[in-house]
C-alpha atoms as a PDB file:
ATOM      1  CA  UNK A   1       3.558   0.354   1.461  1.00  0.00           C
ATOM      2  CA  UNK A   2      -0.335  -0.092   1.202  1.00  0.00           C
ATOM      3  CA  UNK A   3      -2.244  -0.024  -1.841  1.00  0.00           C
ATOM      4  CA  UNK A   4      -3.433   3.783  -1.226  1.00  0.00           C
ATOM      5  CA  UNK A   5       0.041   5.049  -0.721  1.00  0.00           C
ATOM      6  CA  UNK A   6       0.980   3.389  -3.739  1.00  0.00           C
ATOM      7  CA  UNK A   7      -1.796   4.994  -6.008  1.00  0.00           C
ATOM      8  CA  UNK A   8      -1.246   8.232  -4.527  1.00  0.00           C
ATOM      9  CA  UNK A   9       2.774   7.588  -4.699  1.00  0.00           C
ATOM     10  CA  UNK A  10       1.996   7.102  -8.703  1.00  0.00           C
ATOM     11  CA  UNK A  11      -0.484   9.733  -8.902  1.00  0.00           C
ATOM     12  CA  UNK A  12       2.245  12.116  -7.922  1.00  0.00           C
ATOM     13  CA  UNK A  13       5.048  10.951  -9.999  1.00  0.00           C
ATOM     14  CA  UNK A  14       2.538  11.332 -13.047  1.00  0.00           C
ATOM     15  CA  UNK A  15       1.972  15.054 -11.892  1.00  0.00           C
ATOM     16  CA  UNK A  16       5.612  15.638 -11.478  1.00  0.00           C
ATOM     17  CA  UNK A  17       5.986  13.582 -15.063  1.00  0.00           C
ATOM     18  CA  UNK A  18       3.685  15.762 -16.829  1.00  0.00           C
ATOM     19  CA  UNK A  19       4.905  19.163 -15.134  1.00  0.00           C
ATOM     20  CA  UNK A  20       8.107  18.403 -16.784  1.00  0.00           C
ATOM     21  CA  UNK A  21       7.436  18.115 -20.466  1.00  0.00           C
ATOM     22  CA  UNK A  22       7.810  20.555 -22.707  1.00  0.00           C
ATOM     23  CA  UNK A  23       6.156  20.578 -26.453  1.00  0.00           C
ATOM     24  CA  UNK A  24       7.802  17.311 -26.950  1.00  0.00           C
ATOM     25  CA  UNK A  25       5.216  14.832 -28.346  1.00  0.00           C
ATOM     26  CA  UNK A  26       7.634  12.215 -27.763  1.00  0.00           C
ATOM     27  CA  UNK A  27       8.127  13.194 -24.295  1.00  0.00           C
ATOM     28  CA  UNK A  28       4.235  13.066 -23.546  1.00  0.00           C
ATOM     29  CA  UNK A  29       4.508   9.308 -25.117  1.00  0.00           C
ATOM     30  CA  UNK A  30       7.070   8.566 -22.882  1.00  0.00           C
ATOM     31  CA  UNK A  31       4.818   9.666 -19.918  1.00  0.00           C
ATOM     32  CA  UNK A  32       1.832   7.077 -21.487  1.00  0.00           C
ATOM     33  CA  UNK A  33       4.287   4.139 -21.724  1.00  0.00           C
ATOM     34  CA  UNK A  34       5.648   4.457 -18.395  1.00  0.00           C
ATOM     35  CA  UNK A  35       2.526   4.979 -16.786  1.00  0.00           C
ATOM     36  CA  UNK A  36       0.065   3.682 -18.737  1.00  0.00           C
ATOM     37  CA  UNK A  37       1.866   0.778 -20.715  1.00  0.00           C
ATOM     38  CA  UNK A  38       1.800  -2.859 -20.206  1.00  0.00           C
ATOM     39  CA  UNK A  39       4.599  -2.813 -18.097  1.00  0.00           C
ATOM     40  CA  UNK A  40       3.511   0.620 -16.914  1.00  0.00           C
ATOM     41  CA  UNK A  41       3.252   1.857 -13.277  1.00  0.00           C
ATOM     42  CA  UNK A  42      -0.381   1.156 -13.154  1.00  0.00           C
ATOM     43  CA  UNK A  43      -0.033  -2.557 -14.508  1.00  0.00           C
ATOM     44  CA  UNK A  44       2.678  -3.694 -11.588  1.00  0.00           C
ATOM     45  CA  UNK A  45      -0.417  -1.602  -9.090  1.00  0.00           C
ATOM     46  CA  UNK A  46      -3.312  -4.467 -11.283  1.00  0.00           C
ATOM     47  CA  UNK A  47      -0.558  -6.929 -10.938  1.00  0.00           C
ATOM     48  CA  UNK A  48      -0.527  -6.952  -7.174  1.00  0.00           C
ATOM     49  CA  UNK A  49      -4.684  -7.784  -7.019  1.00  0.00           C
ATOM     50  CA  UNK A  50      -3.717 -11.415  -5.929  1.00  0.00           C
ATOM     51  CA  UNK A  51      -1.986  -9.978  -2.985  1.00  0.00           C
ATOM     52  CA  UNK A  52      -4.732  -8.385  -1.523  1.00  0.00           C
ATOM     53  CA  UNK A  53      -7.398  -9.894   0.799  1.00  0.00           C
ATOM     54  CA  UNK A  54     -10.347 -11.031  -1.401  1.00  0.00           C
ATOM     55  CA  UNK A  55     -12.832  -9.230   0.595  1.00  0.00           C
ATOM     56  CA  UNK A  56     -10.643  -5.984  -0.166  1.00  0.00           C
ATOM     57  CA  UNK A  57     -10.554  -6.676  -3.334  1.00  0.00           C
ATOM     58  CA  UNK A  58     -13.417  -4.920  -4.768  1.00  0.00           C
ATOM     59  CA  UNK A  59     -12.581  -1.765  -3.162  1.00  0.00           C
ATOM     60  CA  UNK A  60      -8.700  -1.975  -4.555  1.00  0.00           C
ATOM     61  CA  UNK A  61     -10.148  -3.189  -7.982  1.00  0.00           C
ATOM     62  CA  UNK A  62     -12.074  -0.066  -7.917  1.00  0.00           C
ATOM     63  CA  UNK A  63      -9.539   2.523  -6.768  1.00  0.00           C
ATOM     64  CA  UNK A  64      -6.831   1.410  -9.264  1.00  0.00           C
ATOM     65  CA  UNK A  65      -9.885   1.833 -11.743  1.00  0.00           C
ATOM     66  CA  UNK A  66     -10.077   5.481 -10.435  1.00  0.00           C
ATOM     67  CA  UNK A  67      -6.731   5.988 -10.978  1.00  0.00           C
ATOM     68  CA  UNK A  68      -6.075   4.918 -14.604  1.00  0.00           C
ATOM     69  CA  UNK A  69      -8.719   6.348 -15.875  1.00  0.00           C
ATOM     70  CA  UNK A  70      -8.018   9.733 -14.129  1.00  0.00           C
ATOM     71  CA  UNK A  71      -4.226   8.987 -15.535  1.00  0.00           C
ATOM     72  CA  UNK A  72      -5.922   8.817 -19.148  1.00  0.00           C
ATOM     73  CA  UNK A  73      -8.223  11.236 -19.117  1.00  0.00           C
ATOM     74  CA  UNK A  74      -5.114  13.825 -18.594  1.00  0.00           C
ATOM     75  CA  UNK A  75      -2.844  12.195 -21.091  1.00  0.00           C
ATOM     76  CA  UNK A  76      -5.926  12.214 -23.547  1.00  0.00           C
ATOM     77  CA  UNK A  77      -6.060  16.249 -22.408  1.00  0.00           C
ATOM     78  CA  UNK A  78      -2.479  16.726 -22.863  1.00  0.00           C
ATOM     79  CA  UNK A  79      -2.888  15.301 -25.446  1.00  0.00           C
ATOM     80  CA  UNK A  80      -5.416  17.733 -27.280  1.00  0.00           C
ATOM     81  CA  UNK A  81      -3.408  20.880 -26.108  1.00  0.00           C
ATOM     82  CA  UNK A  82      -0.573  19.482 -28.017  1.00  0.00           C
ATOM     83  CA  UNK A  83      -2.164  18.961 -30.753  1.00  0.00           C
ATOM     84  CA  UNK A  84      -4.020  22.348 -30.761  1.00  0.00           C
ATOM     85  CA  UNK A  85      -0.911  23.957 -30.211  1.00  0.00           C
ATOM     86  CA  UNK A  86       0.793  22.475 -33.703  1.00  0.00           C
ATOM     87  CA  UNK A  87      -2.577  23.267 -35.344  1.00  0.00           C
ATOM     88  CA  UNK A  88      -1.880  27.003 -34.398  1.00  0.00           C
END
C-alpha cells in the first residue's frame, strides 16, 4: 500500500471514527489517542519516512503534515461542539 492510500485509508477511518460517537467526551478522546497519539495512526504513517525515497521525501513529509493537521483541526472542532453543547 503506498503512502497516499495509506493517508486516505486513515483519513477515512477517522471519518467513520468520528461519525460514530455520540456525546461521549471520552469517546471523542478515544478518537485523539488512536489517531492522534504517540502510538497513533498518524505516528506509524511519520514512522515510515525512512522508508521512502529521499527525493520523495519532502512531498510525503508534507502530505502527512496535511493530514494531521486536518485530523486536529476536526478533533479541536469536535471538540468545541461538545463543549458548547454541555454549556447549553
Amino acid at each position: 500500500m503506498s503512502l497516499r492510500d495509506s493517508i486516505k485509508a486513515v483519513r477515512e477511518q477517522f471519518r467513520t471514527a468520528i461519525e460514530k460517537i455520540s456525546n461521549d467526551p471520552s469517546a471523542l478522546e478515544e478518537i485523539r489517542v488512536k489517531f492522534l497519539g504517540r502510538k497513533g495512526e498518524v505516528a506509524k504513517l511519520f514512522s515510515t519516512m525512512d522508508k521512502i525515497a529521499a527525493e520523495e521525501r519532502a512531498e510525503a513529509g508534507k502530505l502527512l503534515n496535511e493530514l494531521k493537521n486536518d485530523l486536529q483541526s476536526k478533533f479541536e472542532s469536535l471538540n468545541k461542539k461538545q463543549d458548547s453543547k454541555k454549556s447549553s
